[in-house]
PDB file of N, CA and C in Angstrom:
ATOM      1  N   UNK A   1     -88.874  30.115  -1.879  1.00  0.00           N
ATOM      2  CA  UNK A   1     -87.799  29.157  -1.941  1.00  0.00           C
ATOM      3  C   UNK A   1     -87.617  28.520  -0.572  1.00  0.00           C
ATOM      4  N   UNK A   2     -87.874  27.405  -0.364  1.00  0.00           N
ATOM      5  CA  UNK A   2     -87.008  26.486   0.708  1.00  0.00           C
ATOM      6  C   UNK A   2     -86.081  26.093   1.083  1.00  0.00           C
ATOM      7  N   UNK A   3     -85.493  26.408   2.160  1.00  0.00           N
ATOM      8  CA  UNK A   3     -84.283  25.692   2.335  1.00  0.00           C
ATOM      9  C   UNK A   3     -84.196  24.530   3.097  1.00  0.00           C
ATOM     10  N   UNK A   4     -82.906  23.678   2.664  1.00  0.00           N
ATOM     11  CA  UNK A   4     -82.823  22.368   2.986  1.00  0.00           C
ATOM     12  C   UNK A   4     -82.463  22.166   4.352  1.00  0.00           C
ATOM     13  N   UNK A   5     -82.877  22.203   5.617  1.00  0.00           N
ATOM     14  CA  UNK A   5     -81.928  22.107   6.967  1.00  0.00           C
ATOM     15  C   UNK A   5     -81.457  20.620   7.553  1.00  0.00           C
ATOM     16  N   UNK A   6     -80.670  20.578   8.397  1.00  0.00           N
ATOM     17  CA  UNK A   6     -80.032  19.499   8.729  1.00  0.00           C
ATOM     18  C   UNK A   6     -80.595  19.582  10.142  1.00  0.00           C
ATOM     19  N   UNK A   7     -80.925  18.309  10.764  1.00  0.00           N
ATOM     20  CA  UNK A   7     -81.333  18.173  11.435  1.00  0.00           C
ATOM     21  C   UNK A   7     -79.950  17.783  13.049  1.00  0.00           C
ATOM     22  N   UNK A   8     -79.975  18.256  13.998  1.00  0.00           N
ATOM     23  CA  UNK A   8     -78.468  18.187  15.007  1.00  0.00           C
ATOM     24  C   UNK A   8     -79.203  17.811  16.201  1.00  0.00           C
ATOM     25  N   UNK A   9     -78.035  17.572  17.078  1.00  0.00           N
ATOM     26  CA  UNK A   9     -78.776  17.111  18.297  1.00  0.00           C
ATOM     27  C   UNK A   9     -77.458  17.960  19.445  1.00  0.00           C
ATOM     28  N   UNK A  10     -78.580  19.481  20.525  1.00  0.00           N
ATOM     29  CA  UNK A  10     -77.390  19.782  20.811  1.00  0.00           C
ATOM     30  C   UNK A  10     -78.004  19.692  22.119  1.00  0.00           C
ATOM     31  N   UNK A  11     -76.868  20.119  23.179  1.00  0.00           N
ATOM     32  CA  UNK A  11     -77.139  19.808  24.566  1.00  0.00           C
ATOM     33  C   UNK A  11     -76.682  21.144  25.690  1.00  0.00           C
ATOM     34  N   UNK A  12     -77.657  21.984  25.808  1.00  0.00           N
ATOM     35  CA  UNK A  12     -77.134  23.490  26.304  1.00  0.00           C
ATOM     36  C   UNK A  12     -77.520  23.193  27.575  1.00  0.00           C
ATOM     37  N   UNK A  13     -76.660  24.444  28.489  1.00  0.00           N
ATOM     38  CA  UNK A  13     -76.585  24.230  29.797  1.00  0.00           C
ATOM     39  C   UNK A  13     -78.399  24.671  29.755  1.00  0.00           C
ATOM     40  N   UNK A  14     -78.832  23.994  31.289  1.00  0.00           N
ATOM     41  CA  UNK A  14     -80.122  24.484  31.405  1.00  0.00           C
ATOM     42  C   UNK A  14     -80.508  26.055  31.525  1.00  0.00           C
ATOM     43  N   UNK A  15     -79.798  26.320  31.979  1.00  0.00           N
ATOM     44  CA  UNK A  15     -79.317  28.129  32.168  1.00  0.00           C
ATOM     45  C   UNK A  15     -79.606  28.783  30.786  1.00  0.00           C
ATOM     46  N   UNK A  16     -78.782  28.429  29.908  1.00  0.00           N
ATOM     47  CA  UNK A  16     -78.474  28.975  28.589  1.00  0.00           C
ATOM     48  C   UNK A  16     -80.006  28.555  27.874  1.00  0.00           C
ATOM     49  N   UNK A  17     -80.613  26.904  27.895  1.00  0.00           N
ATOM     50  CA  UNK A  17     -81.677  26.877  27.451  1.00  0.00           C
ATOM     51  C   UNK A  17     -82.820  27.292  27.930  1.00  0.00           C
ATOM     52  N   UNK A  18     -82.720  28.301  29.072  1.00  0.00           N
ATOM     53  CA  UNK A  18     -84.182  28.903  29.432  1.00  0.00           C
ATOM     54  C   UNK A  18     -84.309  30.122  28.870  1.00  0.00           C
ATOM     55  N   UNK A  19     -82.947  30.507  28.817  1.00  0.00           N
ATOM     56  CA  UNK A  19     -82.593  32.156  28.235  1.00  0.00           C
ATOM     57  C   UNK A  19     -83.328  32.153  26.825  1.00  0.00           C
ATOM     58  N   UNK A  20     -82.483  31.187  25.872  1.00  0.00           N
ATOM     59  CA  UNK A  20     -82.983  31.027  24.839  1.00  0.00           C
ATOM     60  C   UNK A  20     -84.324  31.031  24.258  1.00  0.00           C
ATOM     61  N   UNK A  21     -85.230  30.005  24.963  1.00  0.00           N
ATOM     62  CA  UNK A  21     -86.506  30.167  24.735  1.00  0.00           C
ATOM     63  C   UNK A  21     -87.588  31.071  25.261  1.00  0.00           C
ATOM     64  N   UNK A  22     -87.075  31.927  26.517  1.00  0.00           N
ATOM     65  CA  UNK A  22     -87.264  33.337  26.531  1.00  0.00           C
ATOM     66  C   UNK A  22     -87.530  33.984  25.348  1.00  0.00           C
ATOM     67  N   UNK A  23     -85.911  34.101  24.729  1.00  0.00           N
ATOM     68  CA  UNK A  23     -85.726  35.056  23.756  1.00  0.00           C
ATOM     69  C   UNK A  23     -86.040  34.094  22.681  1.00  0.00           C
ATOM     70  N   UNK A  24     -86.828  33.636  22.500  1.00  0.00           N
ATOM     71  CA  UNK A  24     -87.556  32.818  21.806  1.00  0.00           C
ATOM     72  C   UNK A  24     -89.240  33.360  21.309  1.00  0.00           C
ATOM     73  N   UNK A  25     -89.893  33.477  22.753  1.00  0.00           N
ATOM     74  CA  UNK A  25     -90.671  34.180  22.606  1.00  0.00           C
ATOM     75  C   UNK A  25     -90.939  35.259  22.700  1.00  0.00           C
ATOM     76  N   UNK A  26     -89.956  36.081  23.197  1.00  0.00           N
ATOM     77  CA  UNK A  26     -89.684  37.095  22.535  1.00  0.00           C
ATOM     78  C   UNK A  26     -90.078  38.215  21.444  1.00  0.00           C
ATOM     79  N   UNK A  27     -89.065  37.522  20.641  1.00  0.00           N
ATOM     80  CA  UNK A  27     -88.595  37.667  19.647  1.00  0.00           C
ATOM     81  C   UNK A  27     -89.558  37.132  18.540  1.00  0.00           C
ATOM     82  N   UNK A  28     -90.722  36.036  18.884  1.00  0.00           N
ATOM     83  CA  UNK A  28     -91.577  35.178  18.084  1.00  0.00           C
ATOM     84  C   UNK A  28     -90.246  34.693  17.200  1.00  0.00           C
ATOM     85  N   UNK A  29     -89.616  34.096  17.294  1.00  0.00           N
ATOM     86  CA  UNK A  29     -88.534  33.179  16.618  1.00  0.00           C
ATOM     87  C   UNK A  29     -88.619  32.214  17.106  1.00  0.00           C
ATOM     88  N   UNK A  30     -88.610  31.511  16.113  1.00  0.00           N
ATOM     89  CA  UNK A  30     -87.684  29.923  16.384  1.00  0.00           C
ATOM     90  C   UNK A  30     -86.439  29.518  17.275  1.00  0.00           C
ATOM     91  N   UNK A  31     -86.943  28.855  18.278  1.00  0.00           N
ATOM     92  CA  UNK A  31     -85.013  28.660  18.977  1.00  0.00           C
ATOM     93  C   UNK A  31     -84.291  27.947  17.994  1.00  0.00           C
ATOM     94  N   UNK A  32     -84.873  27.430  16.823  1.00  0.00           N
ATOM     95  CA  UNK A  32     -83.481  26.828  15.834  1.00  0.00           C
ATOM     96  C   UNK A  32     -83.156  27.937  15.339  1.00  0.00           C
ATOM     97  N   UNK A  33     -83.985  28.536  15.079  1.00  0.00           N
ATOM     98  CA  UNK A  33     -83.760  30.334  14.037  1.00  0.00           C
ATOM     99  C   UNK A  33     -82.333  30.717  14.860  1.00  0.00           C
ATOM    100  N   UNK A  34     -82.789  31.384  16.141  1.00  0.00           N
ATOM    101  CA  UNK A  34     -81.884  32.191  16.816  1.00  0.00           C
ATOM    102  C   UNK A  34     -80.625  31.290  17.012  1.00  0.00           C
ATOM    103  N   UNK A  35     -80.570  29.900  17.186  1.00  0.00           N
ATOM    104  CA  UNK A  35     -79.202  29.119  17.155  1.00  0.00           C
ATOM    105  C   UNK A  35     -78.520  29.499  16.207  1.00  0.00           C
ATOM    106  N   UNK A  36     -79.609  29.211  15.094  1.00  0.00           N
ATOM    107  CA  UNK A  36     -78.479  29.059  13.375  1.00  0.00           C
ATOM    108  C   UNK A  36     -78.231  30.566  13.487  1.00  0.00           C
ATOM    109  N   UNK A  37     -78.646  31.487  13.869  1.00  0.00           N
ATOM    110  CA  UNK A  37     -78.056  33.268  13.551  1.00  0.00           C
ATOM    111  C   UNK A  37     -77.089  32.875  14.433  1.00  0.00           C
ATOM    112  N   UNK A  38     -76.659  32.732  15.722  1.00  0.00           N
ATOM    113  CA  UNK A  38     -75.611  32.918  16.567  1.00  0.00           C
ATOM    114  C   UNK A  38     -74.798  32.215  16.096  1.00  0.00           C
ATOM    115  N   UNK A  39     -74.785  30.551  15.719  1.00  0.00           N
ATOM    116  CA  UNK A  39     -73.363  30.126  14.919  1.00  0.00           C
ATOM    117  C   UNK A  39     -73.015  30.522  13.673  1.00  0.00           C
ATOM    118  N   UNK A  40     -73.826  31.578  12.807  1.00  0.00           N
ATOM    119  CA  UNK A  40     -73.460  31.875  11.575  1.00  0.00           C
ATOM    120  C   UNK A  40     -72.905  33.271  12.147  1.00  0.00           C
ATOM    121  N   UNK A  41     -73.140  33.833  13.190  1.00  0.00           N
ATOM    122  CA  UNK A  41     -72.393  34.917  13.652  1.00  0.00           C
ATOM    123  C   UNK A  41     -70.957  34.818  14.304  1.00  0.00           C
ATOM    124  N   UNK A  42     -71.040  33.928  15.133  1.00  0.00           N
ATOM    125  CA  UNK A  42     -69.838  33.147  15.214  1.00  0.00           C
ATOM    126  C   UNK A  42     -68.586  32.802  14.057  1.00  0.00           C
ATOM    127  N   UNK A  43     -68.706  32.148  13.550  1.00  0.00           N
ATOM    128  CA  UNK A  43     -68.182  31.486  12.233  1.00  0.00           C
ATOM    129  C   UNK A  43     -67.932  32.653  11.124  1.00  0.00           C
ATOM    130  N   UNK A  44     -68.612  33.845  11.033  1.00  0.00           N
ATOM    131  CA  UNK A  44     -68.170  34.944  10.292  1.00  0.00           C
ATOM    132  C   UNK A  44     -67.506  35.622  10.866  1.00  0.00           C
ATOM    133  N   UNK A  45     -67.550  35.724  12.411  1.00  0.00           N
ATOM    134  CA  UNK A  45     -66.181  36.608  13.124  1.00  0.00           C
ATOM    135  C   UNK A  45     -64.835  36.135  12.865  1.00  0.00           C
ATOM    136  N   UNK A  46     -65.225  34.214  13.165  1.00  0.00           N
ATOM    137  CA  UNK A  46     -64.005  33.432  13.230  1.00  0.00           C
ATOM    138  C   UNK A  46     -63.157  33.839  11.249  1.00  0.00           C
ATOM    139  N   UNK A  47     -64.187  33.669  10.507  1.00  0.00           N
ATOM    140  CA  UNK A  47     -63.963  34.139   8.886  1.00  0.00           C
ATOM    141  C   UNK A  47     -63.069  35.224   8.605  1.00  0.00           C
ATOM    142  N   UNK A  48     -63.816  36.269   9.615  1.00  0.00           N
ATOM    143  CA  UNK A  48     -62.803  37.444   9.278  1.00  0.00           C
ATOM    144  C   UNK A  48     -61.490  37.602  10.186  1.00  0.00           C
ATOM    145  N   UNK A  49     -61.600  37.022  10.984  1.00  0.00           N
ATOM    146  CA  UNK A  49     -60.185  36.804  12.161  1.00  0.00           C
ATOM    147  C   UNK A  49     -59.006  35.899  10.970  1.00  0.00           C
ATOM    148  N   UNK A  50     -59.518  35.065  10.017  1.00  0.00           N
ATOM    149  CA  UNK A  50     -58.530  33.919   8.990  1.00  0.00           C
ATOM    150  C   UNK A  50     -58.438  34.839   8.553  1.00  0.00           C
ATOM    151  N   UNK A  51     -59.285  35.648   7.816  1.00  0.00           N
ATOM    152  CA  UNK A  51     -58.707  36.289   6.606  1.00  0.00           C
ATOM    153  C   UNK A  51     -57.629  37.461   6.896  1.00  0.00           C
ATOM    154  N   UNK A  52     -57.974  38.293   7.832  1.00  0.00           N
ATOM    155  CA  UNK A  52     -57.081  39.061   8.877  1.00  0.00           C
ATOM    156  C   UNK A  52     -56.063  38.730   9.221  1.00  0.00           C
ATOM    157  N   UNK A  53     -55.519  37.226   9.672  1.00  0.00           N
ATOM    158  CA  UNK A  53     -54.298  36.696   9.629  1.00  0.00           C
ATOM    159  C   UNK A  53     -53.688  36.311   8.295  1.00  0.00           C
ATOM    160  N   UNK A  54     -54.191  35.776   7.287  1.00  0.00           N
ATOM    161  CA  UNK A  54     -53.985  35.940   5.869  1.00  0.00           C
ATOM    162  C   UNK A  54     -53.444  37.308   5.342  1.00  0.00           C
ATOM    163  N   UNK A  55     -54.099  37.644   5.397  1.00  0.00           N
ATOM    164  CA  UNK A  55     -53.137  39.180   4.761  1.00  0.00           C
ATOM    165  C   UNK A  55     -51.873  39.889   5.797  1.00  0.00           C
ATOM    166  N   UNK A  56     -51.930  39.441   7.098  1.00  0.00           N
ATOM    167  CA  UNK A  56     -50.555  39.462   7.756  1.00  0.00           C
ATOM    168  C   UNK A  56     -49.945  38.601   7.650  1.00  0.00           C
ATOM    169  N   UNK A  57     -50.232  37.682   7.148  1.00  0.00           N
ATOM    170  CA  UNK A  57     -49.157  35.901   6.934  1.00  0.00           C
ATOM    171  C   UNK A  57     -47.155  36.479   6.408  1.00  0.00           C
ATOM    172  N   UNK A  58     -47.103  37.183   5.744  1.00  0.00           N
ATOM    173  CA  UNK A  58     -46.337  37.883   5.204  1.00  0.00           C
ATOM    174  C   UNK A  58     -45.342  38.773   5.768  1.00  0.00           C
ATOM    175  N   UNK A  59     -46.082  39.532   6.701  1.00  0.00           N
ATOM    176  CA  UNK A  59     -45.347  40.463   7.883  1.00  0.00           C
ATOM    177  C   UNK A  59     -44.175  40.254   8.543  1.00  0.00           C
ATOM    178  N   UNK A  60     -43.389  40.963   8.387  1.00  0.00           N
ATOM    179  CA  UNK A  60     -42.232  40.357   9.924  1.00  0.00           C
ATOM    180  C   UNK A  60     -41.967  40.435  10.800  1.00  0.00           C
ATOM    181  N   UNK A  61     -41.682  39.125  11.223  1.00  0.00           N
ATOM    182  CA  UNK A  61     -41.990  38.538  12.803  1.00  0.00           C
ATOM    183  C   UNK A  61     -41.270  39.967  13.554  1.00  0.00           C
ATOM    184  N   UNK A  62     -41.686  40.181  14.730  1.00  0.00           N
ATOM    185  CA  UNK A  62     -41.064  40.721  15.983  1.00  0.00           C
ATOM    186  C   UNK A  62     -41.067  39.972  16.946  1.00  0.00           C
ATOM    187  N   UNK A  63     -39.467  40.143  17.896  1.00  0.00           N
ATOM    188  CA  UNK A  63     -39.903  39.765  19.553  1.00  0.00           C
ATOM    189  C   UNK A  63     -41.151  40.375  20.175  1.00  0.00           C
ATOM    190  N   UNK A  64     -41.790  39.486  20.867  1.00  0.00           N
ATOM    191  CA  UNK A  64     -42.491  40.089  21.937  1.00  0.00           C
ATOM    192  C   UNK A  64     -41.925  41.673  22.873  1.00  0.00           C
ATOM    193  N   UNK A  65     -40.580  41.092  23.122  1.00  0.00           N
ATOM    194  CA  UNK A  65     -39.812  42.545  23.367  1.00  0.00           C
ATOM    195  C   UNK A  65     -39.744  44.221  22.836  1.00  0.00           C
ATOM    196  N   UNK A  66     -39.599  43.574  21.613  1.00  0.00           N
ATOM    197  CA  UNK A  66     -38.912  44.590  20.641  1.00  0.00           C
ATOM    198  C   UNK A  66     -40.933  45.075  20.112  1.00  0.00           C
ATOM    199  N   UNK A  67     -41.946  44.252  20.119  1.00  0.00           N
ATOM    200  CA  UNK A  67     -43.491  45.147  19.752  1.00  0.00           C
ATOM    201  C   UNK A  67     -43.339  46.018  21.518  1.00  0.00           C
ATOM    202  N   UNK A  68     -43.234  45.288  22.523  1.00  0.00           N
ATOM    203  CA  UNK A  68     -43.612  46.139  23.783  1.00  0.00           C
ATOM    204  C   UNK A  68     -42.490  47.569  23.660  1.00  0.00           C
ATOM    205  N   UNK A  69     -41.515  47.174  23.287  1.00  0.00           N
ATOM    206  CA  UNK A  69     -40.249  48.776  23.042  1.00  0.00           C
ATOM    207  C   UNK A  69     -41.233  49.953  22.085  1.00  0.00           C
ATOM    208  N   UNK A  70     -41.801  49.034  20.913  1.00  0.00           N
ATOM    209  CA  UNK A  70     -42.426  50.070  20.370  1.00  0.00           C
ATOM    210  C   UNK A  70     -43.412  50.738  20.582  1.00  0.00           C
ATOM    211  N   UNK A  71     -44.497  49.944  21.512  1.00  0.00           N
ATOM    212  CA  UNK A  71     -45.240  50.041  21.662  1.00  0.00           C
ATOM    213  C   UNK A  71     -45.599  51.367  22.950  1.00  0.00           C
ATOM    214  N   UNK A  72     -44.345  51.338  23.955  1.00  0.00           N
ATOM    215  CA  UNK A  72     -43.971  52.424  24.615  1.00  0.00           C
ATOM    216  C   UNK A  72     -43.540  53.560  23.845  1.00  0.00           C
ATOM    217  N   UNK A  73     -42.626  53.355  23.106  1.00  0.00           N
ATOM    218  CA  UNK A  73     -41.958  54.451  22.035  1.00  0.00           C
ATOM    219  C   UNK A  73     -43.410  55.245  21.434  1.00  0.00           C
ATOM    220  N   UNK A  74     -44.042  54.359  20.889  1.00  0.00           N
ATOM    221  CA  UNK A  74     -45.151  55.506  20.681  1.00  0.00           C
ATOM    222  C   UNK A  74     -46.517  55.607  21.523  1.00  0.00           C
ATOM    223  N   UNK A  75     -46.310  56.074  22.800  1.00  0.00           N
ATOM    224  CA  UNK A  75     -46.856  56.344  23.734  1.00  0.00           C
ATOM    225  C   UNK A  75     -48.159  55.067  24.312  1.00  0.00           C
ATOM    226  N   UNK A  76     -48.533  54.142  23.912  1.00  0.00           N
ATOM    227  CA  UNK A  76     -49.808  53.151  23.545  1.00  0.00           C
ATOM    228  C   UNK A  76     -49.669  52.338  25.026  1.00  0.00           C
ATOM    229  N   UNK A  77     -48.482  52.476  25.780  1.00  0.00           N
ATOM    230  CA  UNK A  77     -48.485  51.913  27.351  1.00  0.00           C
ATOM    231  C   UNK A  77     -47.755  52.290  28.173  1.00  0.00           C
TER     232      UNK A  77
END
């Protein structure tokens, strides 16, 4: 099966693009390969960080104050 890719135009520090194609060959990967894994790794952290605030959406609010009181109260600083 093939997949359809989109073609982008990106612009990395020179630093970052030597690293890359290092770990390019490496790795025998593609530097598009290893891009598209790092922003799909990205974007699933960011995924589970929404959904994580989603299921606290509900919660009730505290002062900043009143989490640091508790947060001493049970020993954590």
């Amino acid at each position: 099966m093939s997949v359809i890719t989109k073609r982008a135009t990106v612009y990395l520090d020179p630093r970052l693009h030597k690293a890359l194609r290092i770990k390019s060959i490496e790795t025998a990967h593609s530097m598009s390969k290893l891009v598209n894994e790092a922003v799909a790794l990205v974007l699933a952290e960011d995924a589970a960080d929404l959904a994580a605030f989603e299921e606290r959406a509900h919660e009730p609010l505290i002062t900043f104050a009143d989490a640091l009181k508790d947060l001493k109260r049970h020993g954590r600083i």
